[in-house]
Protein backbone atom coordinates (compact mmCIF):
# COMPACT_ATOMS: atom_id res chain seq x y z
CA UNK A 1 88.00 190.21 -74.26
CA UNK A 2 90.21 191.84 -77.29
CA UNK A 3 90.87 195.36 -78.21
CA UNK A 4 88.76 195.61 -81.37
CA UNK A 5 89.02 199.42 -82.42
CA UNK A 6 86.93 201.39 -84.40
CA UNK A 7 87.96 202.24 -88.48
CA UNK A 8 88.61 205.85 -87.62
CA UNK A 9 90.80 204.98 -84.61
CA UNK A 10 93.13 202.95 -86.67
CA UNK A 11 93.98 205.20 -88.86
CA UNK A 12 94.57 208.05 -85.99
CA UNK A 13 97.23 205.51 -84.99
CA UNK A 14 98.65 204.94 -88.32
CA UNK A 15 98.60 208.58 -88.62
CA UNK A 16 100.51 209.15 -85.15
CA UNK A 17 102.86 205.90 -86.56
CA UNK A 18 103.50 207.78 -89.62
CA UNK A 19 104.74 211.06 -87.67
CA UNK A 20 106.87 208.66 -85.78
CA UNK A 21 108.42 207.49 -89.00
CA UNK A 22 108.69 210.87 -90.48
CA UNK A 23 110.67 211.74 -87.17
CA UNK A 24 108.25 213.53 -84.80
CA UNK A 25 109.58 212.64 -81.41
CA UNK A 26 106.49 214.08 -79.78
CA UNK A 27 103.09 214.21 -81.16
CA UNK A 28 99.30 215.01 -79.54
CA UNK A 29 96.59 212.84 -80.32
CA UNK A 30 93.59 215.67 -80.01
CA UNK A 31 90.12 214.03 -79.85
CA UNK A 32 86.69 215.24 -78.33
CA UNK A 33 85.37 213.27 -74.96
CA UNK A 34 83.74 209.73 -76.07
CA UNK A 35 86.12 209.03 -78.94
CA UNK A 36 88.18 206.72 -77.38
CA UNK A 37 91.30 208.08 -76.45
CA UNK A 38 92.28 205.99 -73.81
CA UNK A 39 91.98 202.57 -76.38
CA UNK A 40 93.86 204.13 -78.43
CA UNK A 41 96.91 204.21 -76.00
CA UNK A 42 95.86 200.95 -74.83
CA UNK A 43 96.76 199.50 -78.37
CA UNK A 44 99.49 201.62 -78.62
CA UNK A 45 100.92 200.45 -75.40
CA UNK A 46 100.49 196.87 -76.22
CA UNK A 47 101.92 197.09 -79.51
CA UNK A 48 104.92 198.15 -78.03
CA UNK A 49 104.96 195.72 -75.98
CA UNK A 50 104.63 192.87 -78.71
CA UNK A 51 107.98 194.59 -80.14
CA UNK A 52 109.56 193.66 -76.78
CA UNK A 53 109.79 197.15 -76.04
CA UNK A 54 108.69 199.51 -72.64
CA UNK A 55 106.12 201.92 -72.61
CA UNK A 56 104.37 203.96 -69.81
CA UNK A 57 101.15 206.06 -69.20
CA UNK A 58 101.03 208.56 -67.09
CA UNK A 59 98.45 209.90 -65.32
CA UNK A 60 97.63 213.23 -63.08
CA UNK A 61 94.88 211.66 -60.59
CA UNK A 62 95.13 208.10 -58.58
CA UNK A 63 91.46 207.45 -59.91
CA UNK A 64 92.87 207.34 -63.56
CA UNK A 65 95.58 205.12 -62.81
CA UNK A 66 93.06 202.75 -61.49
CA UNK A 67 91.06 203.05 -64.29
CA UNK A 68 93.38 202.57 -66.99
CA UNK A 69 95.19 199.59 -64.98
CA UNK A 70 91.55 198.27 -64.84
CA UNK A 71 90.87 199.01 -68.69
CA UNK A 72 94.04 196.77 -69.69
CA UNK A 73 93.04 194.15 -67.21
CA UNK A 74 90.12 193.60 -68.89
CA UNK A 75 91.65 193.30 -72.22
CA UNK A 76 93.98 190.72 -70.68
CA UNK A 77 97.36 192.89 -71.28
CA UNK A 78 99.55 192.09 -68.14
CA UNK A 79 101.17 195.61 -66.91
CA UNK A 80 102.26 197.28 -63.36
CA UNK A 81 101.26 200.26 -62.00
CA UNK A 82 104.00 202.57 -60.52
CA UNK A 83 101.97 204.76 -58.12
CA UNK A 84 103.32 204.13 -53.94
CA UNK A 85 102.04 201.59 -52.43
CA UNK A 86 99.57 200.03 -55.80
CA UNK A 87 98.70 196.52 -55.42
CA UNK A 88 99.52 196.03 -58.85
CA UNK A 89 103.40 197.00 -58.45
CA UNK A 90 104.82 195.21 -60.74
CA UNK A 91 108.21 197.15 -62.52
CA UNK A 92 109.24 193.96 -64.26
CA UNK A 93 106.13 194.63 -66.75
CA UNK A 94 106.40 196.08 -69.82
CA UNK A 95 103.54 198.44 -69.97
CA UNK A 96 103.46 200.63 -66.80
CA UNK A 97 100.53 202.94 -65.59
CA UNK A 98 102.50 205.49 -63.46
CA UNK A 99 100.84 208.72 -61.71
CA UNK A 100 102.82 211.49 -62.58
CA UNK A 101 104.47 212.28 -58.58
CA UNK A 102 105.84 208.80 -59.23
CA UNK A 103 107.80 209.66 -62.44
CA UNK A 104 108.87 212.72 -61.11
CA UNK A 105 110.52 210.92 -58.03
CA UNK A 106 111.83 208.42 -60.53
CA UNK A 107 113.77 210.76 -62.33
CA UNK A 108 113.88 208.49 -64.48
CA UNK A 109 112.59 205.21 -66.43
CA UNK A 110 115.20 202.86 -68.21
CA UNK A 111 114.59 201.94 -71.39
CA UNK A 112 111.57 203.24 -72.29
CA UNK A 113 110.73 203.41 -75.76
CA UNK A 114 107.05 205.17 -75.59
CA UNK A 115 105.38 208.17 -73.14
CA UNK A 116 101.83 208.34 -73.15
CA UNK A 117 100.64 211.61 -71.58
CA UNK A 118 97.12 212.21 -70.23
CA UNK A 119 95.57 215.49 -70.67
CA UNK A 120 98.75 216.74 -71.63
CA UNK A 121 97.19 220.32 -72.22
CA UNK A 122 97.84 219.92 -68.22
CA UNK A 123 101.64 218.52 -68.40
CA UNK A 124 103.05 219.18 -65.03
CA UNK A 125 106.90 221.02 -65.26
CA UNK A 126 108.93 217.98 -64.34
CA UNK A 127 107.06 216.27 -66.86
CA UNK A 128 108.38 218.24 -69.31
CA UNK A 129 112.08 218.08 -67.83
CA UNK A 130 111.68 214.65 -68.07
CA UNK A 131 110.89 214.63 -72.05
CA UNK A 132 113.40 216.93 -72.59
CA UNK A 133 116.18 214.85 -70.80
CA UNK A 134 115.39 211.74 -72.70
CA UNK A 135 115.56 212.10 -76.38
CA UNK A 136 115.13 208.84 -77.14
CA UNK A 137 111.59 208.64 -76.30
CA UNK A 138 108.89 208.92 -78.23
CA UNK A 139 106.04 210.83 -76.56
CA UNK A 140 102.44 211.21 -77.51
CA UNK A 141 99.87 213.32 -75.46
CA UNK A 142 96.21 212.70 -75.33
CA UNK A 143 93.76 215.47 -74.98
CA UNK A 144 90.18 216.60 -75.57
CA UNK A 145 91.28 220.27 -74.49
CA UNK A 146 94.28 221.36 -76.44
CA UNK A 147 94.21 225.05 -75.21
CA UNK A 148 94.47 226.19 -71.65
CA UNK A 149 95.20 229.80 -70.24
C-alpha cells in the first residue's frame, strides 16, 4: 500500500517546505487529534529519504515507536528503529524511529538532515541540547497540544 495524503495535508507540507526554504531551521506542525499527523512525517521522512538523505523520528513511549515502525512497514518504506534491544535494529537505514532515551545516549546522529519530534509540546531537556548542538538540522515538531504549564 502507498501513502496517498489528503489535499489539505499536502499543502501543510508545502507550507512546512516553504519555511524550510525561507530558512526556518525549526518549525511545529500544530494539528488537532485525527488529522493525520503522523502521515505527514511519514511522507516527510520518506521524501528525505528519496533525496538520499537521513532523517529520524523520535518518540517519548516504546508503544509509539512500535507504532510508527509498524505505520511505515505497511507503506513498504524500509527503516530501523533505534530503541535497545528492537528487532528492527537496523542503523544502516535511512529513516530511523528512535525513542528519545536512545538519542539522548547517542549524543549524537551523523548526518542527519531531518528531526521529527513527537508531541514536542513535551520535548524532553536533552532533546533540546541536542537541537541546539546541531545546526545543521532541520527540525519539525508535531503536536495536537501546543501549550503546556
Amino acid at each position: 500500500m502507498s501513502l496517498q495524503l489528503r489535499d489539505y495535508q499536502s499543502k501543510i507540507l508545502d507550507e512546512l517546505r516553504r519555511g524550510f526554504a525561507m530558512g526556518h531551521r525549526t518549525q511545529i506542525l500544530y494539528a488537532p487529534t485525527g488529522a493525520g499527523k503522523t502521515e505527514m512525517a511519514i511522507e516527510l521522512l520518506r521524501a528525505t529519504k528519496v533525496k538520499g538523505n537521513k532523517a529520524a523520528m523520535l518518540l517519548d513511549r516504546i508503544v509509539l515507536c512500535d507504532q510508527t515502525s509498524k505505520r511505515l512497514e505497511k507503506y513498504s518504506i524500509d527503516h530501523g528503529v533505534m530503541q535497545s534491544g528492537h528487532w528492527r535494529y537496523r542503523p544502516y537505514e535511512n529513516i530511523q524511529v528512535c525513542s528519545a532515551q536512545t538519542l539522548e545516549k547517542r549524543g549524537s546522529f551523523p548526518d542527519l538532515s531531518l528531526l521529527i519530534i513527537d508531541e514536542c509540546h513535551q520535548t524532553r531537556e536533552q532533546t533540546v541540547e541536542f537541537i541546539k548542538n546541531n545546526p545543521d538540522v532541520k527540525v519539525i515538531g508535531l503536536t495536537a497540544t501546543p501549550f503546556t504549564k
